[in-house]
PDB file of N, CA and C in Angstrom:
ATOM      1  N   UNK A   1      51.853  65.037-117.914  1.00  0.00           N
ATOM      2  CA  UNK A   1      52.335  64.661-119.229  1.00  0.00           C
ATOM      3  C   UNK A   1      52.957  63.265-119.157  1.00  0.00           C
ATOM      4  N   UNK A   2      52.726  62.405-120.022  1.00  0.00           N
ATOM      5  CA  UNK A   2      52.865  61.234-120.220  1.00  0.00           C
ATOM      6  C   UNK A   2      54.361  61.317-120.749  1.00  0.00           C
ATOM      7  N   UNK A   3      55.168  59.936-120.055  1.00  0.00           N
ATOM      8  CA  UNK A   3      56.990  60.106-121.035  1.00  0.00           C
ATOM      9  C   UNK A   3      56.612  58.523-121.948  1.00  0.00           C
ATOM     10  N   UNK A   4      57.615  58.466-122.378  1.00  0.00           N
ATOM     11  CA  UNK A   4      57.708  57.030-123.286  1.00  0.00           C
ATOM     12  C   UNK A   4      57.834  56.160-122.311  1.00  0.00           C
ATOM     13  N   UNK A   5      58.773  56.158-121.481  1.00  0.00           N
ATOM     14  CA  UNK A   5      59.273  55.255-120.216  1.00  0.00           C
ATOM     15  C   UNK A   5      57.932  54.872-119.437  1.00  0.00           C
ATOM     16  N   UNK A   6      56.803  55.716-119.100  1.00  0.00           N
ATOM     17  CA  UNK A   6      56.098  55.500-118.174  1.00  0.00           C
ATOM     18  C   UNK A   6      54.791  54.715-119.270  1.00  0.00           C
ATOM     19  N   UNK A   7      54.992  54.480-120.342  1.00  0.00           N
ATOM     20  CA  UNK A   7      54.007  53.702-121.361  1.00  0.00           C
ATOM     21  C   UNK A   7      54.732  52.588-121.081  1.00  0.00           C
ATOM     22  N   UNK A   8      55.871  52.455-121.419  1.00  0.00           N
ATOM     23  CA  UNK A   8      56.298  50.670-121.756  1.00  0.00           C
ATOM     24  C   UNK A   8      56.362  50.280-120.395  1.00  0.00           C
ATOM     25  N   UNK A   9      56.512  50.914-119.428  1.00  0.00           N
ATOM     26  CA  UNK A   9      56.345  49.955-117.928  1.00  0.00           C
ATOM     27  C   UNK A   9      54.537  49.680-117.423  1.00  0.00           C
ATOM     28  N   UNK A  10      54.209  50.605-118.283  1.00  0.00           N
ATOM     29  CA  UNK A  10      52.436  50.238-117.806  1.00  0.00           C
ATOM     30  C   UNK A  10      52.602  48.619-118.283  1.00  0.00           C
ATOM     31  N   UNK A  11      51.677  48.265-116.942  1.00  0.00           N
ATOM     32  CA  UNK A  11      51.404  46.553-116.878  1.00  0.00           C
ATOM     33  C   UNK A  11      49.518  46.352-117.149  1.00  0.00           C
ATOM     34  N   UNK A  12      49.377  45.692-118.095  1.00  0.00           N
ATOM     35  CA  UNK A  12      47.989  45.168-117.808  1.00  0.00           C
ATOM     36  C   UNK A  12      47.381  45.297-116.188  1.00  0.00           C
ATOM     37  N   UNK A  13      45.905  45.561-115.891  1.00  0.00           N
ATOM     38  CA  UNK A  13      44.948  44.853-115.217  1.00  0.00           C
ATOM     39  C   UNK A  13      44.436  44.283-115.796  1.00  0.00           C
ATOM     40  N   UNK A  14      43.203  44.016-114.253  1.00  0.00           N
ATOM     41  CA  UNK A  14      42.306  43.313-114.426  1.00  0.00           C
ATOM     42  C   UNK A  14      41.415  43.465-115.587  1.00  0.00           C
ATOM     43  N   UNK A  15      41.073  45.119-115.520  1.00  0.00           N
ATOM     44  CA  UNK A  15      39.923  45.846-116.333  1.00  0.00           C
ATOM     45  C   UNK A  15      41.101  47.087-117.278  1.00  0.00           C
ATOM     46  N   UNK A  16      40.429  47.395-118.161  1.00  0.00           N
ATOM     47  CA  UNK A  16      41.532  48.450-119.153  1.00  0.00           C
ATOM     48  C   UNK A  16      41.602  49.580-117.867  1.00  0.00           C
ATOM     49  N   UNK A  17      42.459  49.979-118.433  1.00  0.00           N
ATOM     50  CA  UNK A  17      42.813  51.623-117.367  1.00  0.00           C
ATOM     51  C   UNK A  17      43.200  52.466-118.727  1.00  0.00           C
ATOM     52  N   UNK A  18      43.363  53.972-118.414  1.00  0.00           N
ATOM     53  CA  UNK A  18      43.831  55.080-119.147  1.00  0.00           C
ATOM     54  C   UNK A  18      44.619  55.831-118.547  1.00  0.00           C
ATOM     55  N   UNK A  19      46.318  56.057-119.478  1.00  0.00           N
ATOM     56  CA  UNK A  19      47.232  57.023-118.624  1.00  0.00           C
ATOM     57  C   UNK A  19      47.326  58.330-119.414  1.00  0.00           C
ATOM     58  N   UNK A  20      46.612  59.409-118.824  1.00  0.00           N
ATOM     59  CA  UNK A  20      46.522  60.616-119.685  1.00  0.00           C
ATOM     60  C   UNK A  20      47.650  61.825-119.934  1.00  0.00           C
ATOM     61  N   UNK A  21      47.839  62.033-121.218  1.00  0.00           N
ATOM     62  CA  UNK A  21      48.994  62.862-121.612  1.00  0.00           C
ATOM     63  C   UNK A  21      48.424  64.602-121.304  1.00  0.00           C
ATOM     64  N   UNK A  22      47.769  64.849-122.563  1.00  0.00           N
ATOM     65  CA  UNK A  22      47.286  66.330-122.280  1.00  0.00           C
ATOM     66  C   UNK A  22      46.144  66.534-123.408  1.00  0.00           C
ATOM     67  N   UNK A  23      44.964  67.855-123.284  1.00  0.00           N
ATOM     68  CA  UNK A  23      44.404  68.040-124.265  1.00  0.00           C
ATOM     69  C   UNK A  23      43.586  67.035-124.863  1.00  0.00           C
ATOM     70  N   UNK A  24      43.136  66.064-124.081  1.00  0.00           N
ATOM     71  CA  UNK A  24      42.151  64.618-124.274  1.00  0.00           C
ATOM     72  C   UNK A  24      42.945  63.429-125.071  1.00  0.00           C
ATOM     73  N   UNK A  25      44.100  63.577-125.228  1.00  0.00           N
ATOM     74  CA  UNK A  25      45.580  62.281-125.546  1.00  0.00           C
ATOM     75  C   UNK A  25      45.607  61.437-124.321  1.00  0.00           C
ATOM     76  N   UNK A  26      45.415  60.338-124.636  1.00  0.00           N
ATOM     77  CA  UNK A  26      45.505  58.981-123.589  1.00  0.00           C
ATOM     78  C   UNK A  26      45.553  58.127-124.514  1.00  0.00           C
ATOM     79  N   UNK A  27      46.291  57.067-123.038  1.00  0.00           N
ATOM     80  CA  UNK A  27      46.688  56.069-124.063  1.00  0.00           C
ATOM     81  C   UNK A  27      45.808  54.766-123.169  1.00  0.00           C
ATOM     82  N   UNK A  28      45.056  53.672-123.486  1.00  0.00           N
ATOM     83  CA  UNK A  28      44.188  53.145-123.064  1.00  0.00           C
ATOM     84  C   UNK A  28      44.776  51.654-122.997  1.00  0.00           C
ATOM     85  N   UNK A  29      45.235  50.921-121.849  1.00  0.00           N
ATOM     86  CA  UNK A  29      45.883  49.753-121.343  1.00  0.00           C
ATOM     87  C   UNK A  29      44.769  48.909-121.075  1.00  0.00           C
ATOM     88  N   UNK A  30      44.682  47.918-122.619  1.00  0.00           N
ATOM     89  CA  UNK A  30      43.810  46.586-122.537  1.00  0.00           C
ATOM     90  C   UNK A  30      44.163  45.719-121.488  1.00  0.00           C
ATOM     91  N   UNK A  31      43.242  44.890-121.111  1.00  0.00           N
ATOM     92  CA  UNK A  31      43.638  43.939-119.684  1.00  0.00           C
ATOM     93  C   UNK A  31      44.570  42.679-120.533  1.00  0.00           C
ATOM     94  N   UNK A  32      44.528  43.060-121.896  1.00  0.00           N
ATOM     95  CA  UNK A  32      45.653  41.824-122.509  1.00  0.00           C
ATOM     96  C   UNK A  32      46.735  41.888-123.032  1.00  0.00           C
ATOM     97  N   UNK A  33      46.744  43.583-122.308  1.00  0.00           N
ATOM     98  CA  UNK A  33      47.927  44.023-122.487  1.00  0.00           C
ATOM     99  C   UNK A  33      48.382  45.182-123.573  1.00  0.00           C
ATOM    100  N   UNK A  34      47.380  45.329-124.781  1.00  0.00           N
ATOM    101  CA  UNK A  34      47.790  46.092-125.989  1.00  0.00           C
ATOM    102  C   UNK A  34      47.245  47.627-125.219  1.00  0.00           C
ATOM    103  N   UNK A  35      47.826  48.793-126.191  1.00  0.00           N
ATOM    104  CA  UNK A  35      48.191  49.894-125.366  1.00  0.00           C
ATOM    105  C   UNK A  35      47.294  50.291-127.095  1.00  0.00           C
ATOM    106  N   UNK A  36      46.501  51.368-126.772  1.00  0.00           N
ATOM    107  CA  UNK A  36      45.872  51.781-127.858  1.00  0.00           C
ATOM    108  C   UNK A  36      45.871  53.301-127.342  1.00  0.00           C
ATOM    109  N   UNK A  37      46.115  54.466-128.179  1.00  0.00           N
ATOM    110  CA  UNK A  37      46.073  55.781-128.389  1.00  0.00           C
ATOM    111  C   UNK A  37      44.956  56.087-128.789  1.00  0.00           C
ATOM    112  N   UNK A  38      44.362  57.189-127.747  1.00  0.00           N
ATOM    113  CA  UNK A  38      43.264  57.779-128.495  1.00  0.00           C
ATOM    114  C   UNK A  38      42.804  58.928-127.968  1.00  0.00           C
ATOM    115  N   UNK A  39      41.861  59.890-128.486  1.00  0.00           N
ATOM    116  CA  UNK A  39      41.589  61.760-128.234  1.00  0.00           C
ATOM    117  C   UNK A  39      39.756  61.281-128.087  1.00  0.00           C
ATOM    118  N   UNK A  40      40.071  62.165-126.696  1.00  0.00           N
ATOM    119  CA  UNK A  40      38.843  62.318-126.068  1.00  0.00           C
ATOM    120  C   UNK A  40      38.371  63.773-126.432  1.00  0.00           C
ATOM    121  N   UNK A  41      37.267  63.984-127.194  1.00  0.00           N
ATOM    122  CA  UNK A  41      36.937  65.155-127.843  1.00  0.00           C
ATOM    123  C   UNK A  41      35.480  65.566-127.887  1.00  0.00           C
ATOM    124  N   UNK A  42      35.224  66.756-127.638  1.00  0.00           N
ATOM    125  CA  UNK A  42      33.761  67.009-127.692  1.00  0.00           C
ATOM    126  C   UNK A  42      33.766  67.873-128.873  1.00  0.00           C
ATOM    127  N   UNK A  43      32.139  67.056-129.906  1.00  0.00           N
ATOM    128  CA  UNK A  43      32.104  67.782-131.319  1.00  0.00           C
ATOM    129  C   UNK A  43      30.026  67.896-131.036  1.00  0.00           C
ATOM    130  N   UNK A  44      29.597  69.409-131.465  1.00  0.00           N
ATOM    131  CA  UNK A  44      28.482  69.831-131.267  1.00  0.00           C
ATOM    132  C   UNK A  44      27.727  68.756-130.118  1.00  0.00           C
ATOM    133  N   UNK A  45      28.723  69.479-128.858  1.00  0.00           N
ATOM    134  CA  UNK A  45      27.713  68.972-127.912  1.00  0.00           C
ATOM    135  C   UNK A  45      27.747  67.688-127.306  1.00  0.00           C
ATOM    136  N   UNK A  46      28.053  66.798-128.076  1.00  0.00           N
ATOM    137  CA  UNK A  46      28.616  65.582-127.703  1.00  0.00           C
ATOM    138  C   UNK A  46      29.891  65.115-127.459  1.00  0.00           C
ATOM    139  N   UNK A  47      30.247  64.048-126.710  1.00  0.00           N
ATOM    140  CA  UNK A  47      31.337  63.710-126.128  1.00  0.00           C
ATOM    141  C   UNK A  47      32.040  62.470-127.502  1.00  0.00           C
ATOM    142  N   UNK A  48      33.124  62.725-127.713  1.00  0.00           N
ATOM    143  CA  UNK A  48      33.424  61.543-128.769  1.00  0.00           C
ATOM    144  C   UNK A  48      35.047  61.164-128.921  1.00  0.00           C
ATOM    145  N   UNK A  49      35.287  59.973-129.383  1.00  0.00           N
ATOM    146  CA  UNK A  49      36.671  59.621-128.982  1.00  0.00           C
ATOM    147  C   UNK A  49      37.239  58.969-130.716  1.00  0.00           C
ATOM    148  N   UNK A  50      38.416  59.219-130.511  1.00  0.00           N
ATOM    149  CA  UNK A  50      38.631  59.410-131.758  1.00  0.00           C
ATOM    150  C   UNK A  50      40.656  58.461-131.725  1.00  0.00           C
ATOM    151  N   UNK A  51      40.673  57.084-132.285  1.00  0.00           N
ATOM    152  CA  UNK A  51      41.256  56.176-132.274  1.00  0.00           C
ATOM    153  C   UNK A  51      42.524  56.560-133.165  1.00  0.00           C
ATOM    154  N   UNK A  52      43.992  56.631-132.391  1.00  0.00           N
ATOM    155  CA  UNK A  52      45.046  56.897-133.393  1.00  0.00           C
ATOM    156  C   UNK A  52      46.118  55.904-133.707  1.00  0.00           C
ATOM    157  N   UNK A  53      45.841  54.940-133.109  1.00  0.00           N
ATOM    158  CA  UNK A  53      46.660  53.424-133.196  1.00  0.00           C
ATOM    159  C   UNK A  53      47.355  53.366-132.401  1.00  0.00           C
ATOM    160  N   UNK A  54      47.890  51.474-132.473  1.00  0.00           N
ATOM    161  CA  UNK A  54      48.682  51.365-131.289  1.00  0.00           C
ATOM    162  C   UNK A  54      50.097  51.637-130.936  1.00  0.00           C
ATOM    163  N   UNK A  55      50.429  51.515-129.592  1.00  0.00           N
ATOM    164  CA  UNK A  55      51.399  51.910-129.105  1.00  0.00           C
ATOM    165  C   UNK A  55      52.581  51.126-129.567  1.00  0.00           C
ATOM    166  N   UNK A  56      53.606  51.742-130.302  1.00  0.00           N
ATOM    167  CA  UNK A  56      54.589  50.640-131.258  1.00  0.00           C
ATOM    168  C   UNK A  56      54.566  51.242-131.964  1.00  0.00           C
ATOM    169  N   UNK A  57      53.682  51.367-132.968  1.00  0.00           N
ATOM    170  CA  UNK A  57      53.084  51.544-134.654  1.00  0.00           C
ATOM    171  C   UNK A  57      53.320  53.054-134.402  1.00  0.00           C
ATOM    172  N   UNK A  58      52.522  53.807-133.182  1.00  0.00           N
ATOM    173  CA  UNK A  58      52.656  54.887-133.154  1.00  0.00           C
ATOM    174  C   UNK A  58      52.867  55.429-131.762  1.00  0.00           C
ATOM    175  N   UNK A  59      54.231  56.424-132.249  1.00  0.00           N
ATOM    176  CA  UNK A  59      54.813  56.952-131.243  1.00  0.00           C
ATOM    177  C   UNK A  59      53.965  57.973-129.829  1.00  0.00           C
ATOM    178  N   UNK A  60      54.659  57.868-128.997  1.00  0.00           N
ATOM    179  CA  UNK A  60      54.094  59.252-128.039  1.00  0.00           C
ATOM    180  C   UNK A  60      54.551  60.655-128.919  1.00  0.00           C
ATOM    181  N   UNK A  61      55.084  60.469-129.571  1.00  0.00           N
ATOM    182  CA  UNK A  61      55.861  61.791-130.764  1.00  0.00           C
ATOM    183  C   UNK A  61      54.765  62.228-131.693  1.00  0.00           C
ATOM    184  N   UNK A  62      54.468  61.127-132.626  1.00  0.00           N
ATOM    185  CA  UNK A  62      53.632  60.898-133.506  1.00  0.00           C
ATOM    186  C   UNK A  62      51.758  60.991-132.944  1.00  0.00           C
ATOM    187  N   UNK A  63      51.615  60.536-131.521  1.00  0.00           N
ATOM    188  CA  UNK A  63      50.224  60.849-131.175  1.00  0.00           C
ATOM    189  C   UNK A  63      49.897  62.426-131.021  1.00  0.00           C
ATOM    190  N   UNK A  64      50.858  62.787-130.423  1.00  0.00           N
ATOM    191  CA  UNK A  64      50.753  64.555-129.956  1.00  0.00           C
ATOM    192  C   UNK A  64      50.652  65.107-131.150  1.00  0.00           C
ATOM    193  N   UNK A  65      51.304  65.037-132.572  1.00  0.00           N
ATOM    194  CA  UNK A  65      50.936  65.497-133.758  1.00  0.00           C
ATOM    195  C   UNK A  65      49.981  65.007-134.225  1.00  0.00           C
ATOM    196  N   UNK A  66      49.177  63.533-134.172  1.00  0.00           N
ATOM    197  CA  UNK A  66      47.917  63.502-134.477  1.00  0.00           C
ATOM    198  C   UNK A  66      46.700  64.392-133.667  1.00  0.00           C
ATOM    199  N   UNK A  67      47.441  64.501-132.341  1.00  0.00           N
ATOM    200  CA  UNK A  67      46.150  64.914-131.631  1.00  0.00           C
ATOM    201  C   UNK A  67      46.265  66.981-132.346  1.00  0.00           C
ATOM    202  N   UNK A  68      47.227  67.112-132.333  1.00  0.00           N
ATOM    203  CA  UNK A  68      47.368  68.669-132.380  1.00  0.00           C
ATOM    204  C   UNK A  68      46.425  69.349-133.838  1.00  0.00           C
ATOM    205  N   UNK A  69      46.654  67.939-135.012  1.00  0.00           N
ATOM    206  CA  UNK A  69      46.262  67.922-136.292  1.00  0.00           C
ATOM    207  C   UNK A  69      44.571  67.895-136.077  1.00  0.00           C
ATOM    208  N   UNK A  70      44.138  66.919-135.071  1.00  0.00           N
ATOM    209  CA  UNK A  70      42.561  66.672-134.793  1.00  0.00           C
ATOM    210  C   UNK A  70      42.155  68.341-134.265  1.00  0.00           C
ATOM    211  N   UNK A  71      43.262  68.846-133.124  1.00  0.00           N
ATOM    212  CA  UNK A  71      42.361  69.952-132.587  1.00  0.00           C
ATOM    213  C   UNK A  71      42.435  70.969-133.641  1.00  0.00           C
ATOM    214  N   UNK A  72      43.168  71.317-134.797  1.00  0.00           N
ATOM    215  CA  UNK A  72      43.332  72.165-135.417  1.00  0.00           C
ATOM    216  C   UNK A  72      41.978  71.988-136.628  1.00  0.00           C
ATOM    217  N   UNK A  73      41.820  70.641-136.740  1.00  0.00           N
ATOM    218  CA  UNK A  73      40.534  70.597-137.403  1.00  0.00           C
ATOM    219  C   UNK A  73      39.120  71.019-136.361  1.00  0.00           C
ATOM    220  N   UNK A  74      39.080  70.952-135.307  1.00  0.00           N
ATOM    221  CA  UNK A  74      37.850  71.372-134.266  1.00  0.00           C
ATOM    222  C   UNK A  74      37.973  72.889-134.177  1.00  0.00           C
ATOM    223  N   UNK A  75      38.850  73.297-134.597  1.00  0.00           N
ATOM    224  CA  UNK A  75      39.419  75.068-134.534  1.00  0.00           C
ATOM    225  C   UNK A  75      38.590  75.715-135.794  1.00  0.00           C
ATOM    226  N   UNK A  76      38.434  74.479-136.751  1.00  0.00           N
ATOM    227  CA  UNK A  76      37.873  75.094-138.125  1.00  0.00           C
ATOM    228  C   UNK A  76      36.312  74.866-138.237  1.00  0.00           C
ATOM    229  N   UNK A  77      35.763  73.888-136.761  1.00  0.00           N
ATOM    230  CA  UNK A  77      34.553  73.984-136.823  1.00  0.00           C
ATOM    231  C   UNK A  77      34.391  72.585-137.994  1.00  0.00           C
ATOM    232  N   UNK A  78      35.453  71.388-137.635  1.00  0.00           N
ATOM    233  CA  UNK A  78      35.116  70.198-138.682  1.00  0.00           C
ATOM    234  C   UNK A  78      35.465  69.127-137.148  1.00  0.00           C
ATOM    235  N   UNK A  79      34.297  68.126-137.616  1.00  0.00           N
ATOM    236  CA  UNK A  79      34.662  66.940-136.666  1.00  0.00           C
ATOM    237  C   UNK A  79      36.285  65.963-137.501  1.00  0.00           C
ATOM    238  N   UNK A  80      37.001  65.736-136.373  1.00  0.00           N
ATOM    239  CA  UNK A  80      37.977  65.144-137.124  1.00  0.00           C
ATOM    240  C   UNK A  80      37.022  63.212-137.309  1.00  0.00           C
ATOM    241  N   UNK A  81      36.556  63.115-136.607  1.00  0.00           N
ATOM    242  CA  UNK A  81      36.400  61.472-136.763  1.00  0.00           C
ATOM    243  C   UNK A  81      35.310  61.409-137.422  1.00  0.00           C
ATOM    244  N   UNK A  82      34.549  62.492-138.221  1.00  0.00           N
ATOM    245  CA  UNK A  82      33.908  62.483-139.610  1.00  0.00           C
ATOM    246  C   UNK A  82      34.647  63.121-140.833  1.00  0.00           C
ATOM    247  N   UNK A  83      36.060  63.623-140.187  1.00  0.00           N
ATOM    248  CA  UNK A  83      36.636  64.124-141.469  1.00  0.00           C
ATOM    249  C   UNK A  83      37.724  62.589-142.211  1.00  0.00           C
ATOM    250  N   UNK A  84      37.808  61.560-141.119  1.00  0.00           N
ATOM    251  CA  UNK A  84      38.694  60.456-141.283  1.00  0.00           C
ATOM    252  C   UNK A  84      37.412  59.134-142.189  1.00  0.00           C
ATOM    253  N   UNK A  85      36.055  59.295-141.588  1.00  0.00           N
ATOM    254  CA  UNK A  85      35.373  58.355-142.294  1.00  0.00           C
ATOM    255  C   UNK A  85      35.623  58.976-143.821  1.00  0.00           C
ATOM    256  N   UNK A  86      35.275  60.447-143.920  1.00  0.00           N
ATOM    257  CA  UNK A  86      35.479  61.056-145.217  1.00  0.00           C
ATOM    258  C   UNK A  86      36.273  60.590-146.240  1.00  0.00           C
ATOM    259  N   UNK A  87      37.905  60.475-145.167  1.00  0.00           N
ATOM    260  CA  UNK A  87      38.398  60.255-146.665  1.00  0.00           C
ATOM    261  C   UNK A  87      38.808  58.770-146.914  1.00  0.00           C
ATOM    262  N   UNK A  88      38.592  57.967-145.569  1.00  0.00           N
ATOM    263  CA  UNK A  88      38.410  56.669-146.016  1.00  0.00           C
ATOM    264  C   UNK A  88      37.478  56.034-147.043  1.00  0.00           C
ATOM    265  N   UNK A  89      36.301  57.080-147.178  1.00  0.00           N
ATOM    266  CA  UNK A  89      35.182  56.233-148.034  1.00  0.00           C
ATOM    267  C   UNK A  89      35.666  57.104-149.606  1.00  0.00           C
ATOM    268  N   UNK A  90      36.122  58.080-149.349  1.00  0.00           N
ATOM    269  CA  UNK A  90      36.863  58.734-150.845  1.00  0.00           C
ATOM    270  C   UNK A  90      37.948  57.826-151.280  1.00  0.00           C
ATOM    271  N   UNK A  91      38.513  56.772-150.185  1.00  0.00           N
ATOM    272  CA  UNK A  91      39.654  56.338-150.684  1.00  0.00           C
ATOM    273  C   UNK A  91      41.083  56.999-150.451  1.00  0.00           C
ATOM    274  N   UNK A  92      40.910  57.836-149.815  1.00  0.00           N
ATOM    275  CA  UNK A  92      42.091  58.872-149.747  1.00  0.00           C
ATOM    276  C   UNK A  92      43.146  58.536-148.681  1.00  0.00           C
ATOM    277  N   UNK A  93      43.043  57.588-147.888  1.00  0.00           N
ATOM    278  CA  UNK A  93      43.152  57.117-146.614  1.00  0.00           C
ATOM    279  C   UNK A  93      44.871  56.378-146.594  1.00  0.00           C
ATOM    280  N   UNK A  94      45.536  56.774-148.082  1.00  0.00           N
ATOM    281  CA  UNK A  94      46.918  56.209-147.795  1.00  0.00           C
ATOM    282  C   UNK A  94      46.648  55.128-149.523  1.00  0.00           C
ATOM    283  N   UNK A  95      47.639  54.515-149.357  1.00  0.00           N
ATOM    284  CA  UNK A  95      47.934  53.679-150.665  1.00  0.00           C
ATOM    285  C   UNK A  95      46.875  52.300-150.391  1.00  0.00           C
ATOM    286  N   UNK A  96      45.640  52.225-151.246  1.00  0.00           N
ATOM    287  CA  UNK A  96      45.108  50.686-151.541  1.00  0.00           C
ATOM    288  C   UNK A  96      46.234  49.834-152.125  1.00  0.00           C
ATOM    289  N   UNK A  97      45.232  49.192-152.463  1.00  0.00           N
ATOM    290  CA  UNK A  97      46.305  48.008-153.508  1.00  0.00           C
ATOM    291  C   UNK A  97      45.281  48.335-154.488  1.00  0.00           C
ATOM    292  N   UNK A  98      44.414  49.294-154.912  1.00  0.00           N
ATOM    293  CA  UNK A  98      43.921  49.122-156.310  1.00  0.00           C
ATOM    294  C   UNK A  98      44.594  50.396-156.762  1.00  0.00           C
ATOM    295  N   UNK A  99      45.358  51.347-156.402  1.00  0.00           N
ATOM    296  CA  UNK A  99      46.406  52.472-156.193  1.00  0.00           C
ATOM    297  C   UNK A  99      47.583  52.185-156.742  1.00  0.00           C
ATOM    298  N   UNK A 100      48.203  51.429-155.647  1.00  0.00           N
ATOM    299  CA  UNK A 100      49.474  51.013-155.744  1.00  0.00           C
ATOM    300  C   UNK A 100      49.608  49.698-157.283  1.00  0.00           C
ATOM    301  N   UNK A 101      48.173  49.219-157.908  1.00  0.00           N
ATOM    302  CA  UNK A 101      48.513  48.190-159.107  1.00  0.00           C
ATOM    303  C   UNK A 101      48.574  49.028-159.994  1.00  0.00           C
ATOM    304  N   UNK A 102      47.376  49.982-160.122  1.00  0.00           N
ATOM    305  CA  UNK A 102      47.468  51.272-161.589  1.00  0.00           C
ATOM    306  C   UNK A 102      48.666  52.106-161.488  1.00  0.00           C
ATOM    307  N   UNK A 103      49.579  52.343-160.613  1.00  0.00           N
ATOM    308  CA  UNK A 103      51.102  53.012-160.726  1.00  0.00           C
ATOM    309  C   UNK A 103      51.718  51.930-161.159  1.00  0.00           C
ATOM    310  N   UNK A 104      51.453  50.594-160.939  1.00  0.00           N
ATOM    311  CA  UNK A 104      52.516  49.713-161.524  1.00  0.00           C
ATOM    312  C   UNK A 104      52.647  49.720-162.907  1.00  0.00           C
ATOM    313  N   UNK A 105      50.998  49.490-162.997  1.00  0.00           N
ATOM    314  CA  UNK A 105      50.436  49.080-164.521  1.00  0.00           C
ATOM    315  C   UNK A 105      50.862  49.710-165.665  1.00  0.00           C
ATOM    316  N   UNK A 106      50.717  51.424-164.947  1.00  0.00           N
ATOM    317  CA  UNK A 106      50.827  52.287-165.884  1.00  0.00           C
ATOM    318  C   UNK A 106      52.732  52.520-165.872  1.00  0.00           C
ATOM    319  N   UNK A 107      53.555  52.172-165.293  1.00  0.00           N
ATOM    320  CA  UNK A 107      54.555  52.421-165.104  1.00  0.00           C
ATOM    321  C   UNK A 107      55.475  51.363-165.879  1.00  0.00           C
ATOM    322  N   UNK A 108      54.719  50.288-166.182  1.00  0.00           N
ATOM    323  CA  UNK A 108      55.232  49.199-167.081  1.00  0.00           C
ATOM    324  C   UNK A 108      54.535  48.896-168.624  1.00  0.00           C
ATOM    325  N   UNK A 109      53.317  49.436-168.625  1.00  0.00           N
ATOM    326  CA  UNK A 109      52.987  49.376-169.904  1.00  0.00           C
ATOM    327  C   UNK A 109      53.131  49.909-171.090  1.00  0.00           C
ATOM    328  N   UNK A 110      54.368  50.707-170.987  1.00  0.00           N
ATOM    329  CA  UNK A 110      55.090  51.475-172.100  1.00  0.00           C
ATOM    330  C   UNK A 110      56.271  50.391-172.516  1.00  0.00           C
ATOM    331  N   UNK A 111      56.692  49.252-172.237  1.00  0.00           N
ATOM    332  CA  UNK A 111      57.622  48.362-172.566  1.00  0.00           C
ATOM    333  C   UNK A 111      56.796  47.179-173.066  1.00  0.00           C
ATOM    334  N   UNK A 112      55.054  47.093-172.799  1.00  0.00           N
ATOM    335  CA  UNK A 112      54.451  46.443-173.731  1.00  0.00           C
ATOM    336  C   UNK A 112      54.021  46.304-174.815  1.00  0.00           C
ATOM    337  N   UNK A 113      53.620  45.264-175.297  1.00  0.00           N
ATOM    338  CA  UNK A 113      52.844  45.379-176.763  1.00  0.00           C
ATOM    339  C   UNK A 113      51.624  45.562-176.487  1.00  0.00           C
ATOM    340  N   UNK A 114      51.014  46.443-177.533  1.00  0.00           N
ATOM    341  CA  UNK A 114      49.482  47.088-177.070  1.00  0.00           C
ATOM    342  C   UNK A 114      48.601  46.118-177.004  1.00  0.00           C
ATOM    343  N   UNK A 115      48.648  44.865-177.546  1.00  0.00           N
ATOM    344  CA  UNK A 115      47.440  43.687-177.183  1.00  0.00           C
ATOM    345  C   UNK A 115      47.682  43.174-175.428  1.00  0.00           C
ATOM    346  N   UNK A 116      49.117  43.081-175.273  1.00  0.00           N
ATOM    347  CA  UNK A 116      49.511  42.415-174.400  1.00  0.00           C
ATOM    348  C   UNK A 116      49.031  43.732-172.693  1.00  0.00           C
ATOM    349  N   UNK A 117      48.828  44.741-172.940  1.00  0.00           N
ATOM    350  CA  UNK A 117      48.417  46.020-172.396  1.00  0.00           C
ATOM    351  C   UNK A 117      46.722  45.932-171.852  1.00  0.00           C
ATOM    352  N   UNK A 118      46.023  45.257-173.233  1.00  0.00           N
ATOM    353  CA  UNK A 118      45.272  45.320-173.106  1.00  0.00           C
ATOM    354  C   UNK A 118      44.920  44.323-172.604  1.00  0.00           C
ATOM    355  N   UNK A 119      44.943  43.493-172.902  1.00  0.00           N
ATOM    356  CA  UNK A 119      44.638  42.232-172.125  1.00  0.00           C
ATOM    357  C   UNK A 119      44.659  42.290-170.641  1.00  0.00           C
ATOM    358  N   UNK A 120      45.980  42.809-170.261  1.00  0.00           N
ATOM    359  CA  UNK A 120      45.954  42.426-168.921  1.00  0.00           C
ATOM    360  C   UNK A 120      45.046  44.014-167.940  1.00  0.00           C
ATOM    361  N   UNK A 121      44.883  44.772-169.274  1.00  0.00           N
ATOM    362  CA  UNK A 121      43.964  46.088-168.126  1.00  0.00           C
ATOM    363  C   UNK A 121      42.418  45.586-168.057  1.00  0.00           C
ATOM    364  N   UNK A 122      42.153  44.256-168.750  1.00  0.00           N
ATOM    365  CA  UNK A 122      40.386  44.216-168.877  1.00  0.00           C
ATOM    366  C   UNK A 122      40.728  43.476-168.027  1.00  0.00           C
ATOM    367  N   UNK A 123      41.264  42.910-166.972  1.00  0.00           N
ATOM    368  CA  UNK A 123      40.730  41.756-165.550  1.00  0.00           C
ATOM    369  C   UNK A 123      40.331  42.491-164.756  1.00  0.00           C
TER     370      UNK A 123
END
């Protein structure tokens, strides 16, 4: 089992290396140094790896609950790294900015005048 301590002292090589936690969780040490998280997973038969961000952004805390969330989807008989293209191409993938403008829009256009409403919803 991988600690926090034994991530931030990993040093670059030459070539990437991988220091493995548990359950296909590793964390993958670029030779330039960036530390990237990711689940080594087999889905019908094939071998496949499945990217949870980097080390910083996301915790050794936070990977073990991504990875636990991925195996619980392989439990249901769903690939997780076709269930993530899924809802990226649905859009579902967290706040856009075409998301986050229609909560604005709609959250301020009750203090407008209805031309002035309209105008700015036809760009």
């Amino acid at each position: 089992m991988l600690t926090d301590t034994a991530i931030r002292n990993a040093k670059p090589k030459d070539k990437p290396y991988r220091l493995s936690d548990a359950q296909g969780l590793y964390i993958e040490i670029a030779a330039s140094g960036g530390k990237l998280w990711r689940l080594k997973y087999r889905f019908g038969g094939k071998e496949k790896r499945l990217a949870f961000g980097i080390y910083g952004d996301v915790s050794l805390r936070d990977a073990r609950k991504l990875r636990e969330a991925a195996r619980k989807l392989l439990s249901q008989g769903v690939d997780p790294g076709a269930a993530r293209k899924a809802q990226k191409a649905a859009g579902t993938d967290g706040d856009t900015f075409e998301t986050i403008a229609r909560e604005w829009f709609a959250k301020h256009k009750v203090n407008w005048a209805a031309g002035h409403a309209d105008k700015s919803s036809s760009g």
